[in-house]
C-alpha atoms as a PDB file:
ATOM      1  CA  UNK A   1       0.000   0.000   0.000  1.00  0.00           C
ATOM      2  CA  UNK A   2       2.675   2.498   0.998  1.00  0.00           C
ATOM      3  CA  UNK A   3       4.345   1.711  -2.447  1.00  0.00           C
ATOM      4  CA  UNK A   4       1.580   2.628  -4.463  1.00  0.00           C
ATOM      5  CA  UNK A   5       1.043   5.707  -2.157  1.00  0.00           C
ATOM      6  CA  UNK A   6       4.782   6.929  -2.733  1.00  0.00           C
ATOM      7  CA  UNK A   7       4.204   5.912  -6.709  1.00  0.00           C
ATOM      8  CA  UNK A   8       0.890   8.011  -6.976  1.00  0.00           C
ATOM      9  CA  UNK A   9       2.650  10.559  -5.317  1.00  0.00           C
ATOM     10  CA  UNK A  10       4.986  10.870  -7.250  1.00  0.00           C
ATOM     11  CA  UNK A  11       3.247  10.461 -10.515  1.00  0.00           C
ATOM     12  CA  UNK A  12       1.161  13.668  -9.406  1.00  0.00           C
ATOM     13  CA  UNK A  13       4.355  16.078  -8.219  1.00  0.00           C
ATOM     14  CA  UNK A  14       5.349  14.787 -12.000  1.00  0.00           C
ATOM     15  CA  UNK A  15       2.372  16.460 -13.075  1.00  0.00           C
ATOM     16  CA  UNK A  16       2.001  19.458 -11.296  1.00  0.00           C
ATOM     17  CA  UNK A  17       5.836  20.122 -12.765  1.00  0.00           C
ATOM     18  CA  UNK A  18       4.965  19.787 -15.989  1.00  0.00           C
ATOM     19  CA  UNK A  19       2.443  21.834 -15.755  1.00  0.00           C
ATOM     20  CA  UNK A  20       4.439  24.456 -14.025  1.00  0.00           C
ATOM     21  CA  UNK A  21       7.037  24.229 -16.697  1.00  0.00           C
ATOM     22  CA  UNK A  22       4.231  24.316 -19.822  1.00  0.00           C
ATOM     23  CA  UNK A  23       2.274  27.421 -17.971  1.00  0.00           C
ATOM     24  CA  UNK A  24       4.340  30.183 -20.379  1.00  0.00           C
ATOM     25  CA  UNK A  25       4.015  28.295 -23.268  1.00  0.00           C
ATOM     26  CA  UNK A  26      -0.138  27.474 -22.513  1.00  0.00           C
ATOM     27  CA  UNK A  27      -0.167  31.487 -21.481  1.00  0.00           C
ATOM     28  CA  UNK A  28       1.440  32.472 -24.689  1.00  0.00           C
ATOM     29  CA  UNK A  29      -1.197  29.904 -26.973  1.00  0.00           C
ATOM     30  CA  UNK A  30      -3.793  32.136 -25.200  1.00  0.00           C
ATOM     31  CA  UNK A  31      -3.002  35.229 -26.654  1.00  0.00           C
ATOM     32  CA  UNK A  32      -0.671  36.722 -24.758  1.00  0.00           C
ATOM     33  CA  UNK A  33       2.303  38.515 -26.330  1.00  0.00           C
ATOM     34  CA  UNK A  34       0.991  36.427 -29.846  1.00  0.00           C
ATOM     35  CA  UNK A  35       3.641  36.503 -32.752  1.00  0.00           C
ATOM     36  CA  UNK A  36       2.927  39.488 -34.903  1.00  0.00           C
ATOM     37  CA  UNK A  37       2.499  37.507 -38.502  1.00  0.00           C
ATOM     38  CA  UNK A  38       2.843  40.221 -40.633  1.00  0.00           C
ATOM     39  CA  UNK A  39       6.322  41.279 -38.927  1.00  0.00           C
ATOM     40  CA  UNK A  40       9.353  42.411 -40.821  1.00  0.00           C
ATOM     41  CA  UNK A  41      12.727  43.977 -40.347  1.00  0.00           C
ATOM     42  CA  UNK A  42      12.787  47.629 -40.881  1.00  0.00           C
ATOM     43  CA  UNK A  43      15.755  49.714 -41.283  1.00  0.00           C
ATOM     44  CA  UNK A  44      15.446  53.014 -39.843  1.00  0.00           C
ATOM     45  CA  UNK A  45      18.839  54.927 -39.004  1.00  0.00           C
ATOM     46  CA  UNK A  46      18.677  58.627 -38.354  1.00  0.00           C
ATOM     47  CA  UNK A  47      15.411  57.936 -36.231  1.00  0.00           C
ATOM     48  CA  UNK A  48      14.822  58.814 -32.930  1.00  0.00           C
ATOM     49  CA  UNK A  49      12.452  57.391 -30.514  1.00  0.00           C
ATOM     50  CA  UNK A  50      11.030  58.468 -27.157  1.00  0.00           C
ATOM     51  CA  UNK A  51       9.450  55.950 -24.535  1.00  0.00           C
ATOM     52  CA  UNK A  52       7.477  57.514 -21.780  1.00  0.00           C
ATOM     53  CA  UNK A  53       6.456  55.529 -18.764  1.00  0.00           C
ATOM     54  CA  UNK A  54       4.667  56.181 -14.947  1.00  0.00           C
ATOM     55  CA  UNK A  55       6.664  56.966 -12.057  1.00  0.00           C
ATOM     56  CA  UNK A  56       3.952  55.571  -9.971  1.00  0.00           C
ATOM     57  CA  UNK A  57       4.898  52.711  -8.130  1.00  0.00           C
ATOM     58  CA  UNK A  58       2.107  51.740  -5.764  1.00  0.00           C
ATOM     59  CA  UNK A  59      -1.480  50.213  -6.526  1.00  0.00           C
ATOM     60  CA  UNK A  60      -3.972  51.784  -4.171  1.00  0.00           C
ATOM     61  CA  UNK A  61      -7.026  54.028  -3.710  1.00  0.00           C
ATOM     62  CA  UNK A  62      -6.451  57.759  -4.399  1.00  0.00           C
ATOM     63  CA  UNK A  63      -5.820  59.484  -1.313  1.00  0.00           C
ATOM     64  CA  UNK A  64      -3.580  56.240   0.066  1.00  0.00           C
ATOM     65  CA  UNK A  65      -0.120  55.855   0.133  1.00  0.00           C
ATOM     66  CA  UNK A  66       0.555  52.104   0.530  1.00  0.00           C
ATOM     67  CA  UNK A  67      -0.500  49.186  -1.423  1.00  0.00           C
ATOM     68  CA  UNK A  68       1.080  46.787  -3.573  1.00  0.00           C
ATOM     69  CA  UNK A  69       3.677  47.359  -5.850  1.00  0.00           C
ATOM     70  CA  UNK A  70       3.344  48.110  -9.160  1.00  0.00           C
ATOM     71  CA  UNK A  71       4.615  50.452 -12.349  1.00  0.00           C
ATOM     72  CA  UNK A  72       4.743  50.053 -16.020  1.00  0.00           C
ATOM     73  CA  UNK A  73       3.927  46.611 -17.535  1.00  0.00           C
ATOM     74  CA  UNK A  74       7.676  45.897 -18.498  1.00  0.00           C
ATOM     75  CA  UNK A  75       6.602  44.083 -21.817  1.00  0.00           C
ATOM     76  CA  UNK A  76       4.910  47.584 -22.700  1.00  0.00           C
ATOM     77  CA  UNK A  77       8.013  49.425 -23.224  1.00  0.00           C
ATOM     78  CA  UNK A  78      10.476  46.361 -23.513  1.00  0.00           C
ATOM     79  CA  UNK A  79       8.793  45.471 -27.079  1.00  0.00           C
ATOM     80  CA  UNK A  80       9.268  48.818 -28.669  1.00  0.00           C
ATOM     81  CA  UNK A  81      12.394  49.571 -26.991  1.00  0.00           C
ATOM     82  CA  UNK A  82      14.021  46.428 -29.108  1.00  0.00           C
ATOM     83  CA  UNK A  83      11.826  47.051 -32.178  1.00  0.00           C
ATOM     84  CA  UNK A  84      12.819  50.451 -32.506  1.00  0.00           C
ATOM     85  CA  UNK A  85      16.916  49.450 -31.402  1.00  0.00           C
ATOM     86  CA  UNK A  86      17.044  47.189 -33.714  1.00  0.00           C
ATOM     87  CA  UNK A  87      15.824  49.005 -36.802  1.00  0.00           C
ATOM     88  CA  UNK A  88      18.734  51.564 -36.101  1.00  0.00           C
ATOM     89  CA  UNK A  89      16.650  53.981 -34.124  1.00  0.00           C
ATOM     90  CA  UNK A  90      18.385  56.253 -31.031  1.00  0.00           C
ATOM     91  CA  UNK A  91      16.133  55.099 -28.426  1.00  0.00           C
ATOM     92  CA  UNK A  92      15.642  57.053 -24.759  1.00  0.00           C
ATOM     93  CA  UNK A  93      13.202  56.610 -22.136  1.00  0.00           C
ATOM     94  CA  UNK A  94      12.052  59.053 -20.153  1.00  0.00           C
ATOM     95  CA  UNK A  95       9.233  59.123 -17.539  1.00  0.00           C
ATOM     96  CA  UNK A  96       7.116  61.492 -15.613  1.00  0.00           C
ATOM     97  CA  UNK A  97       9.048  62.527 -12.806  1.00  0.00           C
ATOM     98  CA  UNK A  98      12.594  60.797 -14.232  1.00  0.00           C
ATOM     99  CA  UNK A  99      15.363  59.083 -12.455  1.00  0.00           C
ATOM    100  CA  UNK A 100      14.291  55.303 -11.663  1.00  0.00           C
ATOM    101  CA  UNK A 101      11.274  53.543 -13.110  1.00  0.00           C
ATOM    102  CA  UNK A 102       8.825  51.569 -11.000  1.00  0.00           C
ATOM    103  CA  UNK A 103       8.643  47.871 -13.450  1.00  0.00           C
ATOM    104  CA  UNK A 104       5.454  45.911 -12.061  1.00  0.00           C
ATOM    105  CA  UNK A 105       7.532  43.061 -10.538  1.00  0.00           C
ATOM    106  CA  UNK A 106       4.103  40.603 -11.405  1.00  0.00           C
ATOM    107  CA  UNK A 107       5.029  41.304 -15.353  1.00  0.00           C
ATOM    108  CA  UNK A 108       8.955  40.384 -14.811  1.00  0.00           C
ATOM    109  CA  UNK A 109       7.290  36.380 -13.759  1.00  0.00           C
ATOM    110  CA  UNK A 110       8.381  33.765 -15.514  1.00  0.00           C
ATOM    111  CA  UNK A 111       4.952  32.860 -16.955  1.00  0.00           C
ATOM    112  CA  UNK A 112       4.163  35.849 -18.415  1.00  0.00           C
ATOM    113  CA  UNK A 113       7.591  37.039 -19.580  1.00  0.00           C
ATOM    114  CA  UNK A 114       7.920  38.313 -23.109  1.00  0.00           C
ATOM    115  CA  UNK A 115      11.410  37.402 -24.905  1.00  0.00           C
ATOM    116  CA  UNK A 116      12.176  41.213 -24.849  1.00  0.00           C
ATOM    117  CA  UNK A 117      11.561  40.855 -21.348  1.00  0.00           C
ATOM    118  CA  UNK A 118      14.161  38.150 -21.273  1.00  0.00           C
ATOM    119  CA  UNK A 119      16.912  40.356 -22.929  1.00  0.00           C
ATOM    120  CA  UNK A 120      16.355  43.365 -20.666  1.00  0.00           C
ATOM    121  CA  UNK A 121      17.368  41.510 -18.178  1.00  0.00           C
ATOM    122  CA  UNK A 122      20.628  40.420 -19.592  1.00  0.00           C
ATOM    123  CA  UNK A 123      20.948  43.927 -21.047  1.00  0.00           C
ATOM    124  CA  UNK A 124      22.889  46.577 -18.763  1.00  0.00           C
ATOM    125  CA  UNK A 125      22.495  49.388 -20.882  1.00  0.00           C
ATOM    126  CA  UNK A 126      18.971  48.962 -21.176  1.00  0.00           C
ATOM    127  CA  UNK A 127      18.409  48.729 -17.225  1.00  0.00           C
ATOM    128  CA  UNK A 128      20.972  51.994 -16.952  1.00  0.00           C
ATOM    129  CA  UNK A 129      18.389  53.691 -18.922  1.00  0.00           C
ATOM    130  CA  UNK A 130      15.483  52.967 -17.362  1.00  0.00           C
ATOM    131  CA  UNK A 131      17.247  53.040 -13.452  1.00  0.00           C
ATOM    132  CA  UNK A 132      17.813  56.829 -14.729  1.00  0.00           C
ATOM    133  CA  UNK A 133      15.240  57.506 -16.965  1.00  0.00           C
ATOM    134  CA  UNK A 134      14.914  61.457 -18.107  1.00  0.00           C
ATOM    135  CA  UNK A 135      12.383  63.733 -16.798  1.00  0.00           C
ATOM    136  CA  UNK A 136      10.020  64.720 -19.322  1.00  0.00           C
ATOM    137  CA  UNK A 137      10.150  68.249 -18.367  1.00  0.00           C
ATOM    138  CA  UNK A 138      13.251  68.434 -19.515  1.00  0.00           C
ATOM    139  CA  UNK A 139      13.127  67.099 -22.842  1.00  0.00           C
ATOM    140  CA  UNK A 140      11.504  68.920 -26.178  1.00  0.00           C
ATOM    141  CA  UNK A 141       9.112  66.372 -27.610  1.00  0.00           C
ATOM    142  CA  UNK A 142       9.548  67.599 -31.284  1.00  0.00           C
ATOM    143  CA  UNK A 143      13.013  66.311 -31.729  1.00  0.00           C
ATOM    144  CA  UNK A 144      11.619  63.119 -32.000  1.00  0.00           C
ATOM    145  CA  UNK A 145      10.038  60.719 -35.088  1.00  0.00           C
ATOM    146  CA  UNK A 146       8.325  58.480 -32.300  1.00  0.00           C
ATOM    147  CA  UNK A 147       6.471  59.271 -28.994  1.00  0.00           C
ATOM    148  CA  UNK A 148       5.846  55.914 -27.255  1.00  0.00           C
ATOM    149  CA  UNK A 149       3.657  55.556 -23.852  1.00  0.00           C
ATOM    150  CA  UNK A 150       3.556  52.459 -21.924  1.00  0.00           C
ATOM    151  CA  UNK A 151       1.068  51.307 -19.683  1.00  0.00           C
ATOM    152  CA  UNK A 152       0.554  49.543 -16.663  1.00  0.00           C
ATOM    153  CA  UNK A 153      -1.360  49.899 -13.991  1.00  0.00           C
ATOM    154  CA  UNK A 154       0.828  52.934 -12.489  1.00  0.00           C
ATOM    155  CA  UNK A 155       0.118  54.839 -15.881  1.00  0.00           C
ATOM    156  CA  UNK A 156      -3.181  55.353 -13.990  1.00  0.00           C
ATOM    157  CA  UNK A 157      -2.158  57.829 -11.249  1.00  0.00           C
ATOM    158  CA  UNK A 158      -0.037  60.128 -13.611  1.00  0.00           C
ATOM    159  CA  UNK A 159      -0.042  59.991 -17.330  1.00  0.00           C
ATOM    160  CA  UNK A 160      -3.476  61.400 -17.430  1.00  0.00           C
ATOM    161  CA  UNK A 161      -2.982  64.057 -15.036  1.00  0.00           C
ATOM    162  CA  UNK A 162       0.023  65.240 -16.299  1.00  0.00           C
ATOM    163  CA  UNK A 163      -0.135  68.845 -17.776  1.00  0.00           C
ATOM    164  CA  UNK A 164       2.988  68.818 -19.008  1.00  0.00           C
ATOM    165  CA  UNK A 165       2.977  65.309 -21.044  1.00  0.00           C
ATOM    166  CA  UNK A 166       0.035  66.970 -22.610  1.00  0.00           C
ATOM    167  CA  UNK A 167       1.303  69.834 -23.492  1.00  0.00           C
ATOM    168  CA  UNK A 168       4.418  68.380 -24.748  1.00  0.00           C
ATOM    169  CA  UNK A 169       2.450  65.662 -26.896  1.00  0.00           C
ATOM    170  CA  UNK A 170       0.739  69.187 -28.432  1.00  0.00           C
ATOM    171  CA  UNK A 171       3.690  70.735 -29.230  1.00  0.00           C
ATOM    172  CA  UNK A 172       5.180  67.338 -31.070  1.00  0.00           C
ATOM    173  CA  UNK A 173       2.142  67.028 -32.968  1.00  0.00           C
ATOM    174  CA  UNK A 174       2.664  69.946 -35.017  1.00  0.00           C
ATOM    175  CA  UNK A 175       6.643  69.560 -35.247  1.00  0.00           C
ATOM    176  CA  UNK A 176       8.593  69.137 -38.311  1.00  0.00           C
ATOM    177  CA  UNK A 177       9.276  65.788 -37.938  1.00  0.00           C
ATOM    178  CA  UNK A 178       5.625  64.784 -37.999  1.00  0.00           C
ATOM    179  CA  UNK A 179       5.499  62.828 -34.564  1.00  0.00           C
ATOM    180  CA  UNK A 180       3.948  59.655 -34.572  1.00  0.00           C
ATOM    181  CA  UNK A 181       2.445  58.770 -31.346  1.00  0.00           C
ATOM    182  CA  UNK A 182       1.668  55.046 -29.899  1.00  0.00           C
ATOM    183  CA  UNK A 183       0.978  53.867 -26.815  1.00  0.00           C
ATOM    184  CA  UNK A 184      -0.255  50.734 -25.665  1.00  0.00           C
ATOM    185  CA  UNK A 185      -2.625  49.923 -22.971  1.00  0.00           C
ATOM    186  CA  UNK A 186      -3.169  52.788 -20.004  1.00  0.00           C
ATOM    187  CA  UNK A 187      -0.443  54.236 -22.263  1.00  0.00           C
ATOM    188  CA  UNK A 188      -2.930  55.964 -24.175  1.00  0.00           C
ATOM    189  CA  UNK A 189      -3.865  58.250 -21.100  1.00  0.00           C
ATOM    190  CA  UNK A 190      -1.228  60.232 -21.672  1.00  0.00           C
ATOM    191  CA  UNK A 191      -3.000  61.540 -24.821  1.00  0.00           C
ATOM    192  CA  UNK A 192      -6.393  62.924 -22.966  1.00  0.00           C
ATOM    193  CA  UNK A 193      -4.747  66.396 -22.138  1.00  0.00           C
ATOM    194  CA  UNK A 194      -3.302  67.522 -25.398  1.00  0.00           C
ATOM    195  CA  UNK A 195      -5.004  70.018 -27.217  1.00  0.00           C
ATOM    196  CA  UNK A 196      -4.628  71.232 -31.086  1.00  0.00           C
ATOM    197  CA  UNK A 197      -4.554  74.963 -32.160  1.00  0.00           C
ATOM    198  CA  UNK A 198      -8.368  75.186 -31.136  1.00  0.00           C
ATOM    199  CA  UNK A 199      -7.665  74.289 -28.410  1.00  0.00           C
ATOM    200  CA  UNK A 200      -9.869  71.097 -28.811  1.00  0.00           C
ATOM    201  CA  UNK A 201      -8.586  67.848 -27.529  1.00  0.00           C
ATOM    202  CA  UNK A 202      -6.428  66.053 -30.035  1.00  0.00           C
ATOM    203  CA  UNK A 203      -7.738  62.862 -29.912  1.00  0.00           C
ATOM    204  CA  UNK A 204     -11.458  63.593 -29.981  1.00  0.00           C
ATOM    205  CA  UNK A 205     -13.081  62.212 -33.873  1.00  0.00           C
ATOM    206  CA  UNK A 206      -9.690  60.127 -33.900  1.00  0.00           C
ATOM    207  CA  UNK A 207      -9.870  56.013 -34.179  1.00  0.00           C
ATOM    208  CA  UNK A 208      -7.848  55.130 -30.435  1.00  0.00           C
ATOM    209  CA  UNK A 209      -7.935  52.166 -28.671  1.00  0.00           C
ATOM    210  CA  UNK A 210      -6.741  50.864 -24.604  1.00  0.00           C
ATOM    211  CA  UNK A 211      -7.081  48.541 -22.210  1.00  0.00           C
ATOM    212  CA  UNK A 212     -10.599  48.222 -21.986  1.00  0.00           C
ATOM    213  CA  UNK A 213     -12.881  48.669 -19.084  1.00  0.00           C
ATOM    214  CA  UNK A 214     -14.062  44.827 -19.361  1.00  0.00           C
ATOM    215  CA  UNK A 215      -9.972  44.152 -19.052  1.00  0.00           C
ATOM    216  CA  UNK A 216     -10.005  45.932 -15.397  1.00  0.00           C
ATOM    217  CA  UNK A 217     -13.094  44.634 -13.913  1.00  0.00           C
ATOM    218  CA  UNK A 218     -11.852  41.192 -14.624  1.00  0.00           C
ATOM    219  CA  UNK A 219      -8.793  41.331 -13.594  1.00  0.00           C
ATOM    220  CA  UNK A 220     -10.233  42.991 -10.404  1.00  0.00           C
ATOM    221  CA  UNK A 221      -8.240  45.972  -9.966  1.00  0.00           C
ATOM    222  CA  UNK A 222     -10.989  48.933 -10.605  1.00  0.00           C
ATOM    223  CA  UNK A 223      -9.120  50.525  -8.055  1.00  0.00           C
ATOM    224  CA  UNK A 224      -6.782  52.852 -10.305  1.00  0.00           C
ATOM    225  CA  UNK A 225      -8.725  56.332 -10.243  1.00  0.00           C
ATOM    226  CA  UNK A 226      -8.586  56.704 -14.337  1.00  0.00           C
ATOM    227  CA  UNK A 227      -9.841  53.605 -17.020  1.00  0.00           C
ATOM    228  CA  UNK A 228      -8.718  54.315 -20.617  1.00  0.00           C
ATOM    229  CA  UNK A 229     -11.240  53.109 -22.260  1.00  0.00           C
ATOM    230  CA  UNK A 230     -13.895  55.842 -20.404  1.00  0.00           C
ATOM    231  CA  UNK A 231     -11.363  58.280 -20.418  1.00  0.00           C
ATOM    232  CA  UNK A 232     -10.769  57.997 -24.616  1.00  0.00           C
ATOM    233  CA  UNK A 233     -14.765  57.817 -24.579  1.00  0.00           C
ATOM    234  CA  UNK A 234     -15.156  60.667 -22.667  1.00  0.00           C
ATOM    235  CA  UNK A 235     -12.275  62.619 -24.677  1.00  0.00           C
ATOM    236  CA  UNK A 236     -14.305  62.020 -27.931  1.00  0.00           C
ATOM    237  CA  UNK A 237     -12.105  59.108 -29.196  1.00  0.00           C
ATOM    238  CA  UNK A 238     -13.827  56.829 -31.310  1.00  0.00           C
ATOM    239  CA  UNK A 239     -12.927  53.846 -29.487  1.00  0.00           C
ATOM    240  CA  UNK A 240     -12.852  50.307 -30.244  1.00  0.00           C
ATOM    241  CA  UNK A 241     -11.463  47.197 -29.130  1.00  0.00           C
ATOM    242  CA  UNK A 242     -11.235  43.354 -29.237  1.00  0.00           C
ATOM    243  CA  UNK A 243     -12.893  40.855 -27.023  1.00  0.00           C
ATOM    244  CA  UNK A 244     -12.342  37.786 -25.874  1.00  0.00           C
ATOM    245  CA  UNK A 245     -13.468  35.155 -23.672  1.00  0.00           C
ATOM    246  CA  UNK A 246     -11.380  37.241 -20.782  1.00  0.00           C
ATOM    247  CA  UNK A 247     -10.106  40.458 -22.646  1.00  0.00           C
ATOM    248  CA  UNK A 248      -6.179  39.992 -21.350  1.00  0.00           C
ATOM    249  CA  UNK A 249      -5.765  37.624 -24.021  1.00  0.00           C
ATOM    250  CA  UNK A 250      -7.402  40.110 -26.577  1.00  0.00           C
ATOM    251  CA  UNK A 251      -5.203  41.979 -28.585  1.00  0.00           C
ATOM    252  CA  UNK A 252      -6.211  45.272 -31.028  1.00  0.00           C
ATOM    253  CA  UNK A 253      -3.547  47.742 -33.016  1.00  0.00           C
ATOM    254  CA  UNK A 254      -5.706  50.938 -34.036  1.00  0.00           C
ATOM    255  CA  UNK A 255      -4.220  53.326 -36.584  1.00  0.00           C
ATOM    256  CA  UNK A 256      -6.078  57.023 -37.179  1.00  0.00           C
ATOM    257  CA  UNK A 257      -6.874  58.149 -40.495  1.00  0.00           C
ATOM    258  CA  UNK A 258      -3.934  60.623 -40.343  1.00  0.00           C
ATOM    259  CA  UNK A 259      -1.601  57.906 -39.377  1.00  0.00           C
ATOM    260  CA  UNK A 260      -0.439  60.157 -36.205  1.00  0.00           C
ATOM    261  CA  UNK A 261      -1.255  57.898 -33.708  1.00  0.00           C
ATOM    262  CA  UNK A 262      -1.063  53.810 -33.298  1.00  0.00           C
ATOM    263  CA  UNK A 263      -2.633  52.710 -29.954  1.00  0.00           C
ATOM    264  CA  UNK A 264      -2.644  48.816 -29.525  1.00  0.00           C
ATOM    265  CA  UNK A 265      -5.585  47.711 -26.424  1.00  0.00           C
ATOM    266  CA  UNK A 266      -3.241  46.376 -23.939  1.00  0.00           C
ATOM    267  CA  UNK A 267       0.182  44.014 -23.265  1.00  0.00           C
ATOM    268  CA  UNK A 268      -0.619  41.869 -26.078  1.00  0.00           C
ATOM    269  CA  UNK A 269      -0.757  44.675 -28.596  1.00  0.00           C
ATOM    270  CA  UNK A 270       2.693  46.133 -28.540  1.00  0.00           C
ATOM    271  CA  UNK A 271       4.849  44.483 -31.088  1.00  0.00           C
ATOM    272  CA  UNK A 272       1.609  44.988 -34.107  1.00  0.00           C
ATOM    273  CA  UNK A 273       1.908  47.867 -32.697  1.00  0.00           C
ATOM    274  CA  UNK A 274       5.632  49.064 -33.236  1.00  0.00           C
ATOM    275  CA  UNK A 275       5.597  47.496 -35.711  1.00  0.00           C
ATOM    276  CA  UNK A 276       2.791  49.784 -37.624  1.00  0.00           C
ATOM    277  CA  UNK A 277       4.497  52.832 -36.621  1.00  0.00           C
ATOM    278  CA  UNK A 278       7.715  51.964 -38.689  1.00  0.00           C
ATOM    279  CA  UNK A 279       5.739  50.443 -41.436  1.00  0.00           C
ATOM    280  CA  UNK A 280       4.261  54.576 -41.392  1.00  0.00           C
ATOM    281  CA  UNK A 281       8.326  56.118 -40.982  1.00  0.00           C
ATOM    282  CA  UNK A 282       9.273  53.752 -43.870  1.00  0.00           C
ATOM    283  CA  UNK A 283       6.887  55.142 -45.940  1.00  0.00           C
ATOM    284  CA  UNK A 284       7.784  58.570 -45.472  1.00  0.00           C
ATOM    285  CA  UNK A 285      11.423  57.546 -46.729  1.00  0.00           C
END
């Protein structure tokens, strides 16, 4: 009896292993961080490229000060930071109040790593960056061809209430260089408070998408005090989205008719979604 106890035993710890070790792969057949099909290489030297993330490091109720910890989805800006490197870009990152960036230590798991999440962390130039990431304030917005914001849940508490990022994104818009703008995610909150020369907001009548409001309540964290997909609403985006059976293995890349701005729903979205905004630079070649 005790054999078959120690066999049956062991036959289960064999199975819970396996299963441990085929959770990324059974995470990934899903939907998320899916293979972009329609990828290629792009070559892109002269470039530059700005990613934006929170500085907001704690998941709580406005008004609080302690609560989990949490930051930018590192897969948000991970993705495009290597999509853009490799196509010969100059790539900075930069966040709202600069110096180190909060990374949501539940996106660095092993389950729900991306393979640019992987090569951050064997990449010390990478890490210097974002351990001393520039201060928005300080930077002029029009010297670059790309204006990337992340997401996360941290984006929550400041992208949207930013004056400055909005003002900034303004200014870029109507640069020489023709900004394009993406985000992915509660990335796109940083859009909500730029205005055009009407002073009308700049994404109201445009096609945006974000992590929709379906996303949060199922994932349980209503929490954060701003929800993209209300906030784009209520900014007079003409939003959209995908769905699924649980919408965090959706994924949706939205381009606007001007082809300004690429917004892709949430984590799953961002390589379609670099990837669209250098299909748009190499057509301005």
């Amino acid at each position: 009896m005790f054999k078959k106890m120690v066999i049956g035993a062991g036959a289960v710890l064999s199975l819970v292993l396996l299963l441990v070790l085929a959770l990324p792969t059974i995470v990934h057949s899903l939907g998320v961080h899916p293979v972009y099909e329609d990828a290629r290489d792009y070559s892109l030297p002269g470039k530059r490229a700005l990613l934006i993330t929170t500085s907001h490091g704690v998941l709580n109720a406005p008004g609080e000060t302690t609560g989990d910890p949490t930051g930018v989805m590192a897969s948000e800006f991970t993705i495009a930071y290597y999509q853009f490197l490799d196509a010969g870009m100059e790539v900075e990152i930069a966040s709202i109040k600069g110096g180190e960036i909060p990374i949501d230590p539940q996106t660095l798991k092993r389950v729900i790593r991306s393979p640019e999440d992987e090569r951050f962390l064997q990449d010390p130039v990478a890490q210097a960056k974002a351990n001393n990431s520039l201060k928005i304030d300080d930077l002029y917005f029009t010297g670059y061809d790309v204006v990337w914001i992340a997401g996360g849940w941290g984006a929550a508490y400041d992208l949207g209430y930013s004056n400055v990022l909005g003002q900034k994104v303004s200014e870029a818009y109507y640069s020489d260089k023709e900004t394009v703008f993406g985000s992915v995610c509660h990335g796109a909150l940083g859009f909500i408070r730029a205005r055009d020369r009407d002073g009308k907001l700049l994404i109201a009548g445009r096609k945006v998408t974000g992590v929709s409001d379906k996303q949060v309540k199922e994932l349980g964290i209503a929490v954060t005090p701003l929800h993209p997909e209300t906030e784009l609403r209520k900014a007079g985006g003409i939003y959209s989205k995908q769905e699924r059976f649980m919408d965090f293995f959706a994924t949706s890349t939205v381009v606007d008719d001007e082809k300004r701005f690429v917004t892709g729903q949430n984590q799953n979205s961002s390589h379609e979604t670099a990837q669209k905004i250098m299909a748009i630079l190499d057509q301005r070649k």
